[in-house]
PDB file of N, CA and C in Angstrom:
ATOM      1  N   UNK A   1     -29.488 -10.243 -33.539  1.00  0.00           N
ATOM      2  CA  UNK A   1     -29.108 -11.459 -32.835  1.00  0.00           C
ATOM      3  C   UNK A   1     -27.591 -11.520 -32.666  1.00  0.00           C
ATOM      4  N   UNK A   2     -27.109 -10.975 -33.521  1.00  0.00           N
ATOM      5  CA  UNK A   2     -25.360 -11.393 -33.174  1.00  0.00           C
ATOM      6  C   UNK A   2     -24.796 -10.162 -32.709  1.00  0.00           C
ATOM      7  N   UNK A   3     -25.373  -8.877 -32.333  1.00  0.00           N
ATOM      8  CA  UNK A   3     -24.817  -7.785 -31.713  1.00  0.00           C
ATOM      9  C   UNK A   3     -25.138  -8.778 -30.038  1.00  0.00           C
ATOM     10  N   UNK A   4     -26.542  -9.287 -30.036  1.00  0.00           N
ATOM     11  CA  UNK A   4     -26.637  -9.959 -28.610  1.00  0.00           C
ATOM     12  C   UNK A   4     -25.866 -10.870 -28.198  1.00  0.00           C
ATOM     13  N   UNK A   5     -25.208 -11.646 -29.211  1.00  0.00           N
ATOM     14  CA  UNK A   5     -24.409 -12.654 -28.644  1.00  0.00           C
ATOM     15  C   UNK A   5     -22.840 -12.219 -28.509  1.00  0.00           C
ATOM     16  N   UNK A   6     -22.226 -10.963 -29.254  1.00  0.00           N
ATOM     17  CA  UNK A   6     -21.192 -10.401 -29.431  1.00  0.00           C
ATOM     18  C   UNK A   6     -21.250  -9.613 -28.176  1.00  0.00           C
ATOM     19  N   UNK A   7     -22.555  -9.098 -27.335  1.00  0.00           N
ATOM     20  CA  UNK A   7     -22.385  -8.427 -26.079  1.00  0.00           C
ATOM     21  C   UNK A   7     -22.150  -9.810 -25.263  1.00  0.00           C
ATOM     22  N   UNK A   8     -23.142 -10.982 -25.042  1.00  0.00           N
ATOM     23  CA  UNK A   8     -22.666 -12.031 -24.218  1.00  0.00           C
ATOM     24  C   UNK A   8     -21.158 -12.036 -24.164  1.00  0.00           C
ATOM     25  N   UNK A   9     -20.724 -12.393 -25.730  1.00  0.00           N
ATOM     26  CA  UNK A   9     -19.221 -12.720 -25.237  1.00  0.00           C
ATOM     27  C   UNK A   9     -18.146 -11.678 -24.662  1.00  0.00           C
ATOM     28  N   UNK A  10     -18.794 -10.320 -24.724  1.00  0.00           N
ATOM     29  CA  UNK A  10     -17.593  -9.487 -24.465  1.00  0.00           C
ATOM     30  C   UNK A  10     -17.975  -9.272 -23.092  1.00  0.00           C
ATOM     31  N   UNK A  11     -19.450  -9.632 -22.140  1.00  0.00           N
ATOM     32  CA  UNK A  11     -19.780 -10.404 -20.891  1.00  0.00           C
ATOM     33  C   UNK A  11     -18.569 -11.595 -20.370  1.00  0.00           C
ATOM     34  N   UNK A  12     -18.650 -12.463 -21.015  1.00  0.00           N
ATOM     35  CA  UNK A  12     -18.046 -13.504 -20.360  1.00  0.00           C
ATOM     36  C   UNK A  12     -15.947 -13.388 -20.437  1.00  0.00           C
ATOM     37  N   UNK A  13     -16.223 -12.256 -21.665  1.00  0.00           N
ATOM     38  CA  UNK A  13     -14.451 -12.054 -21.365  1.00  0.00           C
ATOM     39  C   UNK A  13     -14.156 -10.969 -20.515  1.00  0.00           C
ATOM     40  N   UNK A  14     -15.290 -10.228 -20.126  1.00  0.00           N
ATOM     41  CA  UNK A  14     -15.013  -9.200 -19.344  1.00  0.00           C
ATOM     42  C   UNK A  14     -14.872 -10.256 -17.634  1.00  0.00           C
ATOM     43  N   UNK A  15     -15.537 -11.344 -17.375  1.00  0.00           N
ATOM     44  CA  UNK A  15     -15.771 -11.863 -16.269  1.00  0.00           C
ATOM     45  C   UNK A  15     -15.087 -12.648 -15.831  1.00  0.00           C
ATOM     46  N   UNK A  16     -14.405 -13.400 -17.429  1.00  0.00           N
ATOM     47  CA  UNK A  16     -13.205 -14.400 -17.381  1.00  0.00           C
ATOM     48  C   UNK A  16     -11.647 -12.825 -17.311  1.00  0.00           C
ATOM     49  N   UNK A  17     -11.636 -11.968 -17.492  1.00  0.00           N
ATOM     50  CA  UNK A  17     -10.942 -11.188 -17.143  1.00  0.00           C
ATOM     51  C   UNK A  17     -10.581 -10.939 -15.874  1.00  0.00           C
ATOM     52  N   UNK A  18     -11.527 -10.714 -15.206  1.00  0.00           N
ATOM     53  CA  UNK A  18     -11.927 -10.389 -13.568  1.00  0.00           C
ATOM     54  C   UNK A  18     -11.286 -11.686 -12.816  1.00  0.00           C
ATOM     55  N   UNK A  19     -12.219 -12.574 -13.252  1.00  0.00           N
ATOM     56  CA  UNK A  19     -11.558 -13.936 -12.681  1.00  0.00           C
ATOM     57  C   UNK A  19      -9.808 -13.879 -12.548  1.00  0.00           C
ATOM     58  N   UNK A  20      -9.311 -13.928 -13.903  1.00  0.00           N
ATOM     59  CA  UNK A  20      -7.873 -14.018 -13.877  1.00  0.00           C
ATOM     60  C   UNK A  20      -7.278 -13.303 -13.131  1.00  0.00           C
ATOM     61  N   UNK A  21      -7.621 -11.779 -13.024  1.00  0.00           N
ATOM     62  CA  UNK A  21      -6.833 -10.807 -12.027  1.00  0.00           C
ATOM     63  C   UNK A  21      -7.041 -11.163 -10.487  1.00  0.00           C
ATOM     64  N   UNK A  22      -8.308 -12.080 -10.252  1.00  0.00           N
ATOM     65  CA  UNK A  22      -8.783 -12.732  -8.797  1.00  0.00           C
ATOM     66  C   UNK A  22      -7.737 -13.486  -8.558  1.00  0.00           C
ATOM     67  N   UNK A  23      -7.286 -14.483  -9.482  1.00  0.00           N
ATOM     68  CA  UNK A  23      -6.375 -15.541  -9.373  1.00  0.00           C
ATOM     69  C   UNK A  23      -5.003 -15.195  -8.877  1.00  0.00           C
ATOM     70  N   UNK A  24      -4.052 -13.880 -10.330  1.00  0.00           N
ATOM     71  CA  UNK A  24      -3.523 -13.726 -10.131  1.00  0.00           C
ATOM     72  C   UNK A  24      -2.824 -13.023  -8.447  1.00  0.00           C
ATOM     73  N   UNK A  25      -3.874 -12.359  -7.943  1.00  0.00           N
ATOM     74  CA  UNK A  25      -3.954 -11.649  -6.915  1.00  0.00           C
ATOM     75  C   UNK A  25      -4.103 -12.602  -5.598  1.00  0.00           C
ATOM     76  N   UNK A  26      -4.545 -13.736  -5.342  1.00  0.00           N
ATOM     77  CA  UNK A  26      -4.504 -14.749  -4.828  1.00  0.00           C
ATOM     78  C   UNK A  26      -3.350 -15.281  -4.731  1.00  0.00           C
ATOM     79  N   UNK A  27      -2.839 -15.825  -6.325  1.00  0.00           N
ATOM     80  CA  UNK A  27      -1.575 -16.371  -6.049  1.00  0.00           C
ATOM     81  C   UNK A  27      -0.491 -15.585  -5.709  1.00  0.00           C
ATOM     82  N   UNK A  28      -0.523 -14.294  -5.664  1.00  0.00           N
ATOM     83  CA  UNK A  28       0.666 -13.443  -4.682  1.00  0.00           C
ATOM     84  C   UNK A  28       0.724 -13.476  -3.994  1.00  0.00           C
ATOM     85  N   UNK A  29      -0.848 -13.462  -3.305  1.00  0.00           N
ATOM     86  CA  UNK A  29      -0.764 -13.876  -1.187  1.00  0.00           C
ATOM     87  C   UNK A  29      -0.169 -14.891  -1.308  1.00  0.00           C
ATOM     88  N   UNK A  30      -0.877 -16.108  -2.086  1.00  0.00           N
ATOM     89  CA  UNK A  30       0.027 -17.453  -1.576  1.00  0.00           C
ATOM     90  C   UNK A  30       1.542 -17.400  -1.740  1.00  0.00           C
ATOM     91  N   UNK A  31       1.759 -16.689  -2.164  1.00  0.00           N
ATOM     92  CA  UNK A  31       3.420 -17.054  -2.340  1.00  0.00           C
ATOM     93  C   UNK A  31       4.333 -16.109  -1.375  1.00  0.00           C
ATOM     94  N   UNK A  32       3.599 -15.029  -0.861  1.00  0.00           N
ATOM     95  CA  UNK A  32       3.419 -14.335   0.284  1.00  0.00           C
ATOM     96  C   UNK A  32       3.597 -15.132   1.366  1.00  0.00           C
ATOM     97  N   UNK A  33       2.777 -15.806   1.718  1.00  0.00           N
ATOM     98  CA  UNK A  33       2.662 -16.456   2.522  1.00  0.00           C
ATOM     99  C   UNK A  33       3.501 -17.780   2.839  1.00  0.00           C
ATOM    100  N   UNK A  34       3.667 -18.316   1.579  1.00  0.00           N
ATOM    101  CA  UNK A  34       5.219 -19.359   1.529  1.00  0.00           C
ATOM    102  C   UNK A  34       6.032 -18.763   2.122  1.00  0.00           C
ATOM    103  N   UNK A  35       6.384 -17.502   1.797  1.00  0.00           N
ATOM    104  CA  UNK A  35       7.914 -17.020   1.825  1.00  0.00           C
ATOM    105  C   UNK A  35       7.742 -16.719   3.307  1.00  0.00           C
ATOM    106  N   UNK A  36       6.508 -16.400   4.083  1.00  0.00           N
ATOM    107  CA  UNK A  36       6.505 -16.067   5.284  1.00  0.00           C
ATOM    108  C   UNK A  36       6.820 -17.090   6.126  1.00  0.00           C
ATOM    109  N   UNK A  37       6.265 -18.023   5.519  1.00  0.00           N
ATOM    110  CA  UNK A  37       6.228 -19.546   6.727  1.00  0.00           C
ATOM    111  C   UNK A  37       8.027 -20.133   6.686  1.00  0.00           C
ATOM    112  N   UNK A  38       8.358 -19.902   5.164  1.00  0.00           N
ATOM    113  CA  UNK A  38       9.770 -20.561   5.137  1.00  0.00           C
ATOM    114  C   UNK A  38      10.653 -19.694   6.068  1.00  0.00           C
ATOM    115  N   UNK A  39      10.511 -18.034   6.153  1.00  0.00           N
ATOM    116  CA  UNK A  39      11.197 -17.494   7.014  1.00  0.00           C
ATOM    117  C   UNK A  39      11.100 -18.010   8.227  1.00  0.00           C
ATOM    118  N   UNK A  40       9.926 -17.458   8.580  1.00  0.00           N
ATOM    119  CA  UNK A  40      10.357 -18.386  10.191  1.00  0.00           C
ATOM    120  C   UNK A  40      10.125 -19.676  10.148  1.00  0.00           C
ATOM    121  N   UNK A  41      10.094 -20.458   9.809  1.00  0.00           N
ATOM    122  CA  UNK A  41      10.940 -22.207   9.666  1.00  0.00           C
ATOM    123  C   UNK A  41      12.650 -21.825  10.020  1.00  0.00           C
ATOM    124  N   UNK A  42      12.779 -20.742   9.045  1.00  0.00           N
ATOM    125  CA  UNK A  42      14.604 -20.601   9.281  1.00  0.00           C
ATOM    126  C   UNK A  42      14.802 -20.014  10.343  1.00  0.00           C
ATOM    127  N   UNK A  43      13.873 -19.128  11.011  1.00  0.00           N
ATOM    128  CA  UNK A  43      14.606 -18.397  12.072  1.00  0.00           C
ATOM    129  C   UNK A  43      14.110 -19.429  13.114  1.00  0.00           C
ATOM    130  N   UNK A  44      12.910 -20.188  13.282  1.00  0.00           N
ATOM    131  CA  UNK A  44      13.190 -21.026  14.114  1.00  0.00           C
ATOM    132  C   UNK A  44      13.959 -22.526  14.482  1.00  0.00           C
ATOM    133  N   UNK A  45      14.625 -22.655  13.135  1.00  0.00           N
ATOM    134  CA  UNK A  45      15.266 -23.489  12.866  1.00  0.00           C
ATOM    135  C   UNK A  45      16.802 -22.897  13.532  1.00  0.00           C
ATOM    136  N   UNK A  46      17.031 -21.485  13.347  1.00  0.00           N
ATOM    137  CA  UNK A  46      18.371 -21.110  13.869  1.00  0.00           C
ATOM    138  C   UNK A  46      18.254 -20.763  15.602  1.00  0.00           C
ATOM    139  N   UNK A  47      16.707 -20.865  16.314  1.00  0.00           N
ATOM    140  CA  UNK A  47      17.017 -20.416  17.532  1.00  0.00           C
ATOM    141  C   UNK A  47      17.457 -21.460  18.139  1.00  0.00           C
ATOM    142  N   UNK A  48      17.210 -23.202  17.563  1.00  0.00           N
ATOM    143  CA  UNK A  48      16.759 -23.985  17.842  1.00  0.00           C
ATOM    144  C   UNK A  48      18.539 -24.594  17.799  1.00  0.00           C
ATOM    145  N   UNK A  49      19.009 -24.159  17.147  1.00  0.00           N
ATOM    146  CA  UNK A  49      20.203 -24.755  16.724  1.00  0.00           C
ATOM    147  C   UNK A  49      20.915 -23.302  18.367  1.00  0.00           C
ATOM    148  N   UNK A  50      21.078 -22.397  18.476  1.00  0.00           N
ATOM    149  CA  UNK A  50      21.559 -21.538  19.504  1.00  0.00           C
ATOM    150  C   UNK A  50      21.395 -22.015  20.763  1.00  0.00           C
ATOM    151  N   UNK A  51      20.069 -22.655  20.901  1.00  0.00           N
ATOM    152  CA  UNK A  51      19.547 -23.289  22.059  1.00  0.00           C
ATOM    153  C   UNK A  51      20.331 -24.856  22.500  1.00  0.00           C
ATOM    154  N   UNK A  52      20.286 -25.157  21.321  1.00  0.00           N
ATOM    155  CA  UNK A  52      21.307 -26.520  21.756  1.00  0.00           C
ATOM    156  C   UNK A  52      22.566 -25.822  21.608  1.00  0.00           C
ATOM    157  N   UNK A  53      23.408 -25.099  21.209  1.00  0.00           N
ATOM    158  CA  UNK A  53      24.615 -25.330  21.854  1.00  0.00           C
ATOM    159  C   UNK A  53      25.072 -24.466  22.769  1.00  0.00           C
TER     160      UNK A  53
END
């Protein structure tokens, strides 16, 4: 009985493992993707400023 429940848990840390590297890997796009949008915010923020003067 407790080799079965010692496999469950090394199940659920193997899955809560997986999960985390999902996350982590997620939150790189997102921050990817910040840094993409803030760039062009700035570059269209600077055509915008060329255009008016």
């Amino acid at each position: 009985m407790a080799a079965i429940r010692a496999a469950a848990v090394d199940a659920e840390l193997s899955a809560l493992a997986a999960n985390s590297e999902q996350l982590t890997t997620a939150l790189a796009l997102a921050e990817a993707k910040r840094a993409a949008f803030v760039e062009d915010d700035e570059a269209a923020i600077e055509m915008i400023l060329r255009l008016a003067s």
